[in-house]
Each structure stands twice: as C-alpha cells, then as structure tokens.
C-alpha atoms as a PDB file:
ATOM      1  CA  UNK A   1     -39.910-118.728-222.714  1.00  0.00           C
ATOM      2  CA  UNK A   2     -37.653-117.295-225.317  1.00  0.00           C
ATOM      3  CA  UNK A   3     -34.112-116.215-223.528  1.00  0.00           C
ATOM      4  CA  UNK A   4     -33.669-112.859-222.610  1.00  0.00           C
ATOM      5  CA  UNK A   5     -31.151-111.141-220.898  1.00  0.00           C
ATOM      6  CA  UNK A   6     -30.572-110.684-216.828  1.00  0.00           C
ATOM      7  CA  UNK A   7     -29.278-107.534-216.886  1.00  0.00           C
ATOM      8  CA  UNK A   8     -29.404-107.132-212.571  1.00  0.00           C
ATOM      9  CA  UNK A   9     -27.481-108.899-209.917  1.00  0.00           C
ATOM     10  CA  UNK A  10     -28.957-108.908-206.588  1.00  0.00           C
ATOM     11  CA  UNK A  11     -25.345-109.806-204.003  1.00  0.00           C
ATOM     12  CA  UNK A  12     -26.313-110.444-200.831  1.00  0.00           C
ATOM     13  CA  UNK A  13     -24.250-108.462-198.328  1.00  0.00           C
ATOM     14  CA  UNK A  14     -25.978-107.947-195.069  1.00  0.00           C
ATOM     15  CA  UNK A  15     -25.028-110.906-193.750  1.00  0.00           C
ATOM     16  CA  UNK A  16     -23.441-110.803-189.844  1.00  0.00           C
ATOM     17  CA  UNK A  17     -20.620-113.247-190.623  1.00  0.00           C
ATOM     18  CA  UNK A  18     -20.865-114.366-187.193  1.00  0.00           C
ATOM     19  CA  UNK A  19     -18.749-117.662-187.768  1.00  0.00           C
ATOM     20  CA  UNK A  20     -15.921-115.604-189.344  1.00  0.00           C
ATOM     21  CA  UNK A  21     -15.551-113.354-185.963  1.00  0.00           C
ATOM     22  CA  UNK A  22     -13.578-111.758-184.791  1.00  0.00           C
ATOM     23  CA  UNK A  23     -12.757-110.839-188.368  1.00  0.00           C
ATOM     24  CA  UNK A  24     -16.320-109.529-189.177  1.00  0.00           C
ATOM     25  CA  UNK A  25     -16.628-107.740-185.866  1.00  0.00           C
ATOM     26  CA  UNK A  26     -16.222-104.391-188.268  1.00  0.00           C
ATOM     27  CA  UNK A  27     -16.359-105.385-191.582  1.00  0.00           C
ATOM     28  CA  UNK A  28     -19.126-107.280-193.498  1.00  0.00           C
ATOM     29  CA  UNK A  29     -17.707-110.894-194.375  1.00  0.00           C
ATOM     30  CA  UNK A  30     -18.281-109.985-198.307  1.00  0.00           C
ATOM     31  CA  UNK A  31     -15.151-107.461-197.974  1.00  0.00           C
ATOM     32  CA  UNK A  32     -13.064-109.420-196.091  1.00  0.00           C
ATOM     33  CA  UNK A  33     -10.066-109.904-198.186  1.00  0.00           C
ATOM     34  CA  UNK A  34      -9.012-113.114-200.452  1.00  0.00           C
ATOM     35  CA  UNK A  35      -6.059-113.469-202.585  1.00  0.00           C
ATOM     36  CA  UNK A  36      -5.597-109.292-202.078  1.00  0.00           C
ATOM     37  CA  UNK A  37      -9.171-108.274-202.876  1.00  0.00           C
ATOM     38  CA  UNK A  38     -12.617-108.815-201.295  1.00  0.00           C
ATOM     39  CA  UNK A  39     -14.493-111.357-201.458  1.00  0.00           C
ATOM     40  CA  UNK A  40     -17.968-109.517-202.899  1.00  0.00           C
ATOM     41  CA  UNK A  41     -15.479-108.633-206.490  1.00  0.00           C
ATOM     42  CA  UNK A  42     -15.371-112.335-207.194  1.00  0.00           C
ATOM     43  CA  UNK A  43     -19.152-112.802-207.847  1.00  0.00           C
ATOM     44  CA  UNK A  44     -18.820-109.383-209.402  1.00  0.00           C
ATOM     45  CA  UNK A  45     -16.497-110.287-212.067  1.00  0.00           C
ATOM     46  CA  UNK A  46     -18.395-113.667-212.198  1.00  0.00           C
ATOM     47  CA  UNK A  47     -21.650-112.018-212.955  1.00  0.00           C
ATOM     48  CA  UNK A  48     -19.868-109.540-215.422  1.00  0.00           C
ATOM     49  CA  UNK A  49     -18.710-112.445-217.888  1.00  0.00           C
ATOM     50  CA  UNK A  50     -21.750-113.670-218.275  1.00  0.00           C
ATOM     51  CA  UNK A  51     -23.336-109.835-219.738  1.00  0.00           C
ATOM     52  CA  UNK A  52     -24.501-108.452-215.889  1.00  0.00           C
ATOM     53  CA  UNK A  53     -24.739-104.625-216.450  1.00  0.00           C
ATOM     54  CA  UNK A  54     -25.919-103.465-212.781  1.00  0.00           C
ATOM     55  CA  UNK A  55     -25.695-104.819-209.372  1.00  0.00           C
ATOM     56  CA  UNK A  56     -27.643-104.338-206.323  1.00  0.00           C
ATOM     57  CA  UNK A  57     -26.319-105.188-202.840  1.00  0.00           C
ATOM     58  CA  UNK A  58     -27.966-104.841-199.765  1.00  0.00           C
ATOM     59  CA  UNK A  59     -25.917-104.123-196.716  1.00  0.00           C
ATOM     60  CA  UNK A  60     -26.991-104.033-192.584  1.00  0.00           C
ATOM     61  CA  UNK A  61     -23.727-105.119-190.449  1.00  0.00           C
ATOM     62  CA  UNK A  62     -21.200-101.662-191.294  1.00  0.00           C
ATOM     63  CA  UNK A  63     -22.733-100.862-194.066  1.00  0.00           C
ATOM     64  CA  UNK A  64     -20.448 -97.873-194.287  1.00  0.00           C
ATOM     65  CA  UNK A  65     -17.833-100.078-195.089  1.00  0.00           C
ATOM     66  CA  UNK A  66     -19.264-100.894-198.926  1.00  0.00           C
ATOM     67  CA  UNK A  67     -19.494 -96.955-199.360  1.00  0.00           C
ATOM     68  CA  UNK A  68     -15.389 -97.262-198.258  1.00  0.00           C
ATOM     69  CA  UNK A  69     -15.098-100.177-200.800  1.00  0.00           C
ATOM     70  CA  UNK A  70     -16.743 -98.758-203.555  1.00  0.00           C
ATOM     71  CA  UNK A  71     -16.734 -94.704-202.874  1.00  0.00           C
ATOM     72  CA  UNK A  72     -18.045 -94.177-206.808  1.00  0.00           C
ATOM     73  CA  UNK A  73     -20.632 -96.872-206.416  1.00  0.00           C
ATOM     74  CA  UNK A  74     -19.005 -98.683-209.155  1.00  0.00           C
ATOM     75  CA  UNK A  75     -17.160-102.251-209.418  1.00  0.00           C
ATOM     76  CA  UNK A  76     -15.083-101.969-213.341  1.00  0.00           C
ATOM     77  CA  UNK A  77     -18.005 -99.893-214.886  1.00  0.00           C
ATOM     78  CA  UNK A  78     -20.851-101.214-213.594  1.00  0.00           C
ATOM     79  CA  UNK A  79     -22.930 -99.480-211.203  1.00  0.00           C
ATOM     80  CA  UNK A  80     -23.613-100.615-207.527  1.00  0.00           C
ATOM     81  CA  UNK A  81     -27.480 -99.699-205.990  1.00  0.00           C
ATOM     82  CA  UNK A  82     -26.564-100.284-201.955  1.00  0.00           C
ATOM     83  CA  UNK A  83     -29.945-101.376-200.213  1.00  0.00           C
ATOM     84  CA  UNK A  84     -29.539-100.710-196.414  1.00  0.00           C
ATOM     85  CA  UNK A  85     -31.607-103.110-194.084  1.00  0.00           C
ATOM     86  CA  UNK A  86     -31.581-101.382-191.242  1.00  0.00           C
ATOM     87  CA  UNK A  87     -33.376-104.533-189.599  1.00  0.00           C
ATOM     88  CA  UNK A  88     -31.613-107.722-191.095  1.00  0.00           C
ATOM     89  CA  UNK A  89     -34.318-109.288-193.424  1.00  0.00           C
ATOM     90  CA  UNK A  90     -32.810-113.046-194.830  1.00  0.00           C
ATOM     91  CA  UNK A  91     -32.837-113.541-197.844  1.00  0.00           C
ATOM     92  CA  UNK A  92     -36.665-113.074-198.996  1.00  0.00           C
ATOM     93  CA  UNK A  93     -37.076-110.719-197.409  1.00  0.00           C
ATOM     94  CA  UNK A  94     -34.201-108.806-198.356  1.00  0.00           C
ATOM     95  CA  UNK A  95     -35.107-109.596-202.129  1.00  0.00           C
ATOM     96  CA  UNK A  96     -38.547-108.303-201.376  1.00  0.00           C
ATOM     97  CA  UNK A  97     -36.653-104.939-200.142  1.00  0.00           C
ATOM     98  CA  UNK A  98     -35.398-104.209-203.688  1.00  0.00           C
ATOM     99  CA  UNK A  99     -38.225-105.238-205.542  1.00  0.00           C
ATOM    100  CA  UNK A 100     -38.708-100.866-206.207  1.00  0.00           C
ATOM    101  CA  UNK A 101     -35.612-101.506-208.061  1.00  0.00           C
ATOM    102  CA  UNK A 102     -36.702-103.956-210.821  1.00  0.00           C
ATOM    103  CA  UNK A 103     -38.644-103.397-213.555  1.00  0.00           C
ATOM    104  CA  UNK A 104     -42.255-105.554-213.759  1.00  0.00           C
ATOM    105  CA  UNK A 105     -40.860-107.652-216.695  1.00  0.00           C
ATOM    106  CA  UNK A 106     -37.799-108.508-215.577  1.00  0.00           C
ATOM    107  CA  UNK A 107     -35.768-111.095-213.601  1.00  0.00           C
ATOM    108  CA  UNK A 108     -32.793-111.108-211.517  1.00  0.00           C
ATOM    109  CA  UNK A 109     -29.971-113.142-210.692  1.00  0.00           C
ATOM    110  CA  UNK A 110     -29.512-113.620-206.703  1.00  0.00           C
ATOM    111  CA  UNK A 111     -25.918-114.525-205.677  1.00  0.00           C
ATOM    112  CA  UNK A 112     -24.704-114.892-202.067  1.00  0.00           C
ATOM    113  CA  UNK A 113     -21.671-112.266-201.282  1.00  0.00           C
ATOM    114  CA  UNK A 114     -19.862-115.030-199.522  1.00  0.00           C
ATOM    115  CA  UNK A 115     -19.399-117.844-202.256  1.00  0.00           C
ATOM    116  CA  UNK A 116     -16.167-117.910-204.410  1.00  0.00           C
ATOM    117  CA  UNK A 117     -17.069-120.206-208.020  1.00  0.00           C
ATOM    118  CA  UNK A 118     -16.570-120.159-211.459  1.00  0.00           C
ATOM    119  CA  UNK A 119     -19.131-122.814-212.421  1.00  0.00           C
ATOM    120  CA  UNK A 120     -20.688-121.986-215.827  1.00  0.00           C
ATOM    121  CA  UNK A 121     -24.018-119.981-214.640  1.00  0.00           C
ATOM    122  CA  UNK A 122     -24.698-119.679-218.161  1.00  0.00           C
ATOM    123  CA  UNK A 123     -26.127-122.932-217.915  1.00  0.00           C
ATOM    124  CA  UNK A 124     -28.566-122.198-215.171  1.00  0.00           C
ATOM    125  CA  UNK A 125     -29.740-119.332-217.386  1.00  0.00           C
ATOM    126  CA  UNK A 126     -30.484-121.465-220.150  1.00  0.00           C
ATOM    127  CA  UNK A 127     -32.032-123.748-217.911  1.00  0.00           C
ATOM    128  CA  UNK A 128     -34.163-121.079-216.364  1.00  0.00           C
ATOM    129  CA  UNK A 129     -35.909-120.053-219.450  1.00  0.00           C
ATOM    130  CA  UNK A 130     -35.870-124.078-221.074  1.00  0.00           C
ATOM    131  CA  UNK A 131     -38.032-124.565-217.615  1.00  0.00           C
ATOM    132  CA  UNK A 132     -40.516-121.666-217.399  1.00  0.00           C
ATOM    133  CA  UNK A 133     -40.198-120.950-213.828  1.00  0.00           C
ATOM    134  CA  UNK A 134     -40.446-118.142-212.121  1.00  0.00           C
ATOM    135  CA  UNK A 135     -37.588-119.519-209.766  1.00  0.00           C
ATOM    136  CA  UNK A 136     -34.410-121.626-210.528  1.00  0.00           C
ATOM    137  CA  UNK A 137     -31.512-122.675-208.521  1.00  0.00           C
ATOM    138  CA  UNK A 138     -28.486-123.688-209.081  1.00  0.00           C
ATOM    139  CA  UNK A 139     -27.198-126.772-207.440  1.00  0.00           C
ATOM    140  CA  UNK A 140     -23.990-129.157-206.575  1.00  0.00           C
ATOM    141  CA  UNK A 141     -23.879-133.026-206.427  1.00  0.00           C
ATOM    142  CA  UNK A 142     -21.856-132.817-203.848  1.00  0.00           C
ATOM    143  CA  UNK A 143     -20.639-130.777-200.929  1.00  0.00           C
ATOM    144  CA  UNK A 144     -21.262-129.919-197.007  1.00  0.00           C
ATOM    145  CA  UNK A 145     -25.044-130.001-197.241  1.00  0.00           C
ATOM    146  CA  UNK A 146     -26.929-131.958-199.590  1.00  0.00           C
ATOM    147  CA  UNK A 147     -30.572-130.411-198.574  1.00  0.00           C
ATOM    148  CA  UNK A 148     -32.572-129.513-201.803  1.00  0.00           C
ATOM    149  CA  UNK A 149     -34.172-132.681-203.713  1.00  0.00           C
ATOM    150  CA  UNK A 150     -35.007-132.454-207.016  1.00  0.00           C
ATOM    151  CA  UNK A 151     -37.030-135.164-208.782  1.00  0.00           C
ATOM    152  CA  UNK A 152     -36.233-137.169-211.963  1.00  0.00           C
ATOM    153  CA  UNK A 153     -37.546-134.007-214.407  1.00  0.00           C
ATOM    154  CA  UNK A 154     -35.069-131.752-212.438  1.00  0.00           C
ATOM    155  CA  UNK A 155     -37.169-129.411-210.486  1.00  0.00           C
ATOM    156  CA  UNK A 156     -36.850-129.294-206.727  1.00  0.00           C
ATOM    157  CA  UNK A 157     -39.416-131.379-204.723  1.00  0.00           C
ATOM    158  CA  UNK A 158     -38.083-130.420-201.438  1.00  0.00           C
ATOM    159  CA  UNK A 159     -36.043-128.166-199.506  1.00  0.00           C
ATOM    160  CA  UNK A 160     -34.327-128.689-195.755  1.00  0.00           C
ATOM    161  CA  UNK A 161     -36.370-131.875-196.039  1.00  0.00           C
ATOM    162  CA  UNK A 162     -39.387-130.060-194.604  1.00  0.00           C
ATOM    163  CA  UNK A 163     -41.940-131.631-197.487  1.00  0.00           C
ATOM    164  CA  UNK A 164     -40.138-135.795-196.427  1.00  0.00           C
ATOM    165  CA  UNK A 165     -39.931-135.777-200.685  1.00  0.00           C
ATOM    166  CA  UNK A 166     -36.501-137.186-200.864  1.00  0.00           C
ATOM    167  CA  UNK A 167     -36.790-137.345-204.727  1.00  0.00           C
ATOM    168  CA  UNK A 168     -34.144-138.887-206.989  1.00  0.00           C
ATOM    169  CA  UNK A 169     -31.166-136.803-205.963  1.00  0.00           C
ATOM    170  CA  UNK A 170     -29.923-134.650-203.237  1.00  0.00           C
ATOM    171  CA  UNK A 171     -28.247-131.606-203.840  1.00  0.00           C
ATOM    172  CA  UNK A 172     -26.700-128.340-202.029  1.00  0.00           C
ATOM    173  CA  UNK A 173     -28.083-124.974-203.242  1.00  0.00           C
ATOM    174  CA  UNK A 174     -25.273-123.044-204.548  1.00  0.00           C
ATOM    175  CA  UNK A 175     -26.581-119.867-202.857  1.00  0.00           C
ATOM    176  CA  UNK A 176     -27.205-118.777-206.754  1.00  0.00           C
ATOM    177  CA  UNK A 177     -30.591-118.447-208.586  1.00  0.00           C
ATOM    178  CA  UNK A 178     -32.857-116.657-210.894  1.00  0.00           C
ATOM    179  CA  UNK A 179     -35.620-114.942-209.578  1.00  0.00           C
ATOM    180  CA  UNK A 180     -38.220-112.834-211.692  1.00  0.00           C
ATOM    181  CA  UNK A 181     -40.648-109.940-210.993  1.00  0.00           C
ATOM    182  CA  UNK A 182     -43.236-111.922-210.481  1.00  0.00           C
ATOM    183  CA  UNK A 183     -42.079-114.254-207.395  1.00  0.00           C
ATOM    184  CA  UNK A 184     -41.884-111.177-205.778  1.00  0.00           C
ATOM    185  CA  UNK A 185     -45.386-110.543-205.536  1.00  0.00           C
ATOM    186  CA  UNK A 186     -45.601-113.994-203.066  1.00  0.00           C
ATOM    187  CA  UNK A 187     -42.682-111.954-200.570  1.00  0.00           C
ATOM    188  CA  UNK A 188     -44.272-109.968-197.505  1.00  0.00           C
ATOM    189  CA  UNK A 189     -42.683-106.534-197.016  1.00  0.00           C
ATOM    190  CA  UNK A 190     -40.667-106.061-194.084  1.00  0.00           C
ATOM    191  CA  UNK A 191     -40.943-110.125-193.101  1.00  0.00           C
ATOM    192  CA  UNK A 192     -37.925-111.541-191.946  1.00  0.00           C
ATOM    193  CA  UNK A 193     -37.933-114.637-193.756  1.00  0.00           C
ATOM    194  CA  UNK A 194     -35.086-117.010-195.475  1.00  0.00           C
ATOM    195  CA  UNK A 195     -36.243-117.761-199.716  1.00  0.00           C
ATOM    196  CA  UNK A 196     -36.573-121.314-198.478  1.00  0.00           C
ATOM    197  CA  UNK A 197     -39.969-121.284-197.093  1.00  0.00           C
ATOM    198  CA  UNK A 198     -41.549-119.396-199.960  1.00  0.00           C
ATOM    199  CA  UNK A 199     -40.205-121.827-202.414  1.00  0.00           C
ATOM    200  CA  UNK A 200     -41.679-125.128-200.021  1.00  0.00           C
ATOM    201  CA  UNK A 201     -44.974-123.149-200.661  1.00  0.00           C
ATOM    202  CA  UNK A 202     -44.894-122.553-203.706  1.00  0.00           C
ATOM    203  CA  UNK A 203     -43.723-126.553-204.501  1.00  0.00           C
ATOM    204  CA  UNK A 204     -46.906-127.701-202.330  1.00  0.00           C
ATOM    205  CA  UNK A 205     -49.060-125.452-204.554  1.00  0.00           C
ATOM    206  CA  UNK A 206     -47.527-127.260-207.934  1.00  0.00           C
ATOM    207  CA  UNK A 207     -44.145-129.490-207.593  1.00  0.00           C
ATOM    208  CA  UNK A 208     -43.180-128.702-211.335  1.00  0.00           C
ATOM    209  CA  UNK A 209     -43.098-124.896-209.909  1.00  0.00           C
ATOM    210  CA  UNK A 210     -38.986-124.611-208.807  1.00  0.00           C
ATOM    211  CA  UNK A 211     -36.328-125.454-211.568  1.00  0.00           C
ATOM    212  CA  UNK A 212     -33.504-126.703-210.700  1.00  0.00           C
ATOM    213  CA  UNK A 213     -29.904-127.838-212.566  1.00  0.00           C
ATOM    214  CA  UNK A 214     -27.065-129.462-210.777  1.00  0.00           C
ATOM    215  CA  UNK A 215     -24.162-127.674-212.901  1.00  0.00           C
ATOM    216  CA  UNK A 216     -20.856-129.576-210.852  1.00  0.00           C
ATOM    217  CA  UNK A 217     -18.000-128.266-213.453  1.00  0.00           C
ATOM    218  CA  UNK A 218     -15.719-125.748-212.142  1.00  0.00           C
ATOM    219  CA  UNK A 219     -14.938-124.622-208.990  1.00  0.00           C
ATOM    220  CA  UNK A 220     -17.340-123.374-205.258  1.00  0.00           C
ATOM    221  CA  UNK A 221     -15.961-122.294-201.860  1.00  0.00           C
ATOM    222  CA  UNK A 222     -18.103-121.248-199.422  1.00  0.00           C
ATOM    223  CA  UNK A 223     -16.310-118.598-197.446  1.00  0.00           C
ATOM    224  CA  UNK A 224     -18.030-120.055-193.772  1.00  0.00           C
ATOM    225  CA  UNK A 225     -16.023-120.284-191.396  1.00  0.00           C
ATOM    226  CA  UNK A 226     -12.342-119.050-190.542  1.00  0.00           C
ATOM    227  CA  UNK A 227     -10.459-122.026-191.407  1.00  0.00           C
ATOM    228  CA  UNK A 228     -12.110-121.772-194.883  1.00  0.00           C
ATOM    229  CA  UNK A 229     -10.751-118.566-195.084  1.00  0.00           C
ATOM    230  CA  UNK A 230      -7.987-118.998-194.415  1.00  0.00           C
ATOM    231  CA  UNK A 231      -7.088-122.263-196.064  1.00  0.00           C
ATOM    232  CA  UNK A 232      -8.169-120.123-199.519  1.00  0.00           C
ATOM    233  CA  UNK A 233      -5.969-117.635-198.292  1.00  0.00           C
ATOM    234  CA  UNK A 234      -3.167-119.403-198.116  1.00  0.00           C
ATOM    235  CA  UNK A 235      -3.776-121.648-201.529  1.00  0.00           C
ATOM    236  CA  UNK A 236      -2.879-118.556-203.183  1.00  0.00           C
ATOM    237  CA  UNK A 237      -6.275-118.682-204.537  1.00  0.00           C
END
C-alpha cells in the first residue's frame, strides 16, 4: 500500500481517571495539568509534527470541561470534533462512535489522552502501510506491562495472553495505533467493548492480520496514577 497521509486523530478522552482521584473527581484526567498545560495538548502537538490536520476527541466524565479548554474548538489551528458518550463505550466502541466522522477511504490515528511521548510515530506510519493492515500498533520493549506478543515477522500473535501465543517478544501497547475505515465495519454500535478483543478475533481469523513495530527511541509516560503525576510534575517535565 502506497503511503498516504492520516490526516485525523482520534484522542481518547472519556476516560474516568479513577486512579488519579480525587483530582479527576471534576475534570477529565486528559486536562489535568502538566508542566502548566494539560495533558490532552501533548499528543496534540505530537500528532501536529507529524502533518495531523483535525482531531476528534470523545468525551463522557465532564465533558463540559473540553468545551472550557478549548471554547473555539481549536488546539493551534487545528480543529477539535468533541464526540460525547453519554454511556462510556472503551475504546472500540468509542472508535465505532465516530466512524460518521471518517471518510470510507481513510484511516485514522488512535492516541490515548493520557500518554505523554515523543517516540518517532512516523515510523509506525511507515510501518503501517510497509504491512498492509488494516490495524497497527505501536509498541515498547519495555515498561509496566509487557502484554501484546508479536511473532518473528512483527505482527502481533497475541494480546492479554488470551490466544497462550507467547511469540518471540513481549511488548506493551503504547496506547497508539492506526486504524482504517475498514476495521470499523468489524465494531458493533453502541457495544461497550475495549479494541483488544476485536483485534484477538481478527488474529484467530489470520495471525499475519495486526502489524505491529516496537519503536523504543524517545521518551513514554503513562499519566496512571497520582504519583506518576506528580513525579512528572515535579521533573519540570
């Protein structure tokens, strides 16, 4: 598949932040505040580098909040869609919300609103259309949970171990991918469902299905817990 450009974000907002209470008790985790600006703005301006002209976030826990944030629906030019989940979806089903939003030929880039990195996600892109997949995650050789296998080819064999295919690496999922149109069409509307299961399926049906590229340069927090937060806080980061 020749490269084209990914010209949508999908950030995923509507998170609860429950871990992160009492500070998310009225505010959505992605706008809690790091180094003097929320969180959400740094996979903003990380999906702006690399040519990202719109962005779609969904929102559930005070979603009035984003409209506070971002009163023009706007992040440095680019325009913000909010998607309100007024029952909290996960993630497949909250990509499966906004699929009215994307255009039958194209793909998206998913990011999780609670990550802070500035790994190269160029390379995933390249990777995506090198592989032909209508799915393809980026990955970490190392960190808190190493539970996405790929095999020796690269593309993921298991996920939360459910499939016992321990491959020839384990990985953590990044929380970033590259979804297109097409995946969609396997997502229920309205199901509350995490992306993880759909992707097991869709590995039974053909195991060269998922890509997969462990990209370890650079830097990933995952913004889980309090003491995370506040330990970034206080780096100065």
């Amino acid at each position: 598949m020749k490269n084209k450009p990914i010209n949508t974000a999908f950030i995923l907002g509507a998170g609860l932040g429950t871990r992160l209470r009492p500070l998310t008790e009225n505010t959505p985790k992605p706008l809690l505040e790091i180094g003097g600006r929320p969180i959400i703005t740094y996979a903003m301006a990380h999906l702006r580098a690399i040519g990202v002209k719109r962005f779609i976030v969904n929102t559930h826990h005070c979603a009035e909040k984003y409209k506070e944030a971002f009163p023009d629906s706007s992040w440095q030019g680019i325009s913000i869609k909010f998607r309100y989940e007024p029952v909290l979806l996960d993630t497949a089903g909250g990509i499966k919300n906004i699929e009215d939003l994307i255009t039958d030929d194209e793909r998206i880039i998913v990011y999780n609103g609670d990550i802070i990195t500035n790994m190269p996600i160029e390379l995933l892109i390249r990777k995506h259309f090198e592989v032909n997949t209508s799915v393809t995650l980026a990955l970490r050789s190392t960190g808190p949970l190493l539970n996405v296998n790929v095999d020796k080819d690269g593309f993921v064999c298991d996920m939360r171990h459910i499939l016992k295919n321990q491959g020839v690496k384990s990985c953590l999922f990044a929380g970033i991918y590259i979804v297109e149109k097409s995946f969609l069409k396997r997502l229920t509307a309205g199901k509350i469902e995490s992306i993880v299961f759909p992707l097991v399926d869709m590995i039974k049906e053909n195991p060269r299905s998922v890509g997969g590229i462990v990209i370890d340069d650079g830097c990933w927090y995952d913004v889980g817990t309090i003491e995370k937060y506040n330990k970034l806080n206080q780096a100065g980061f």
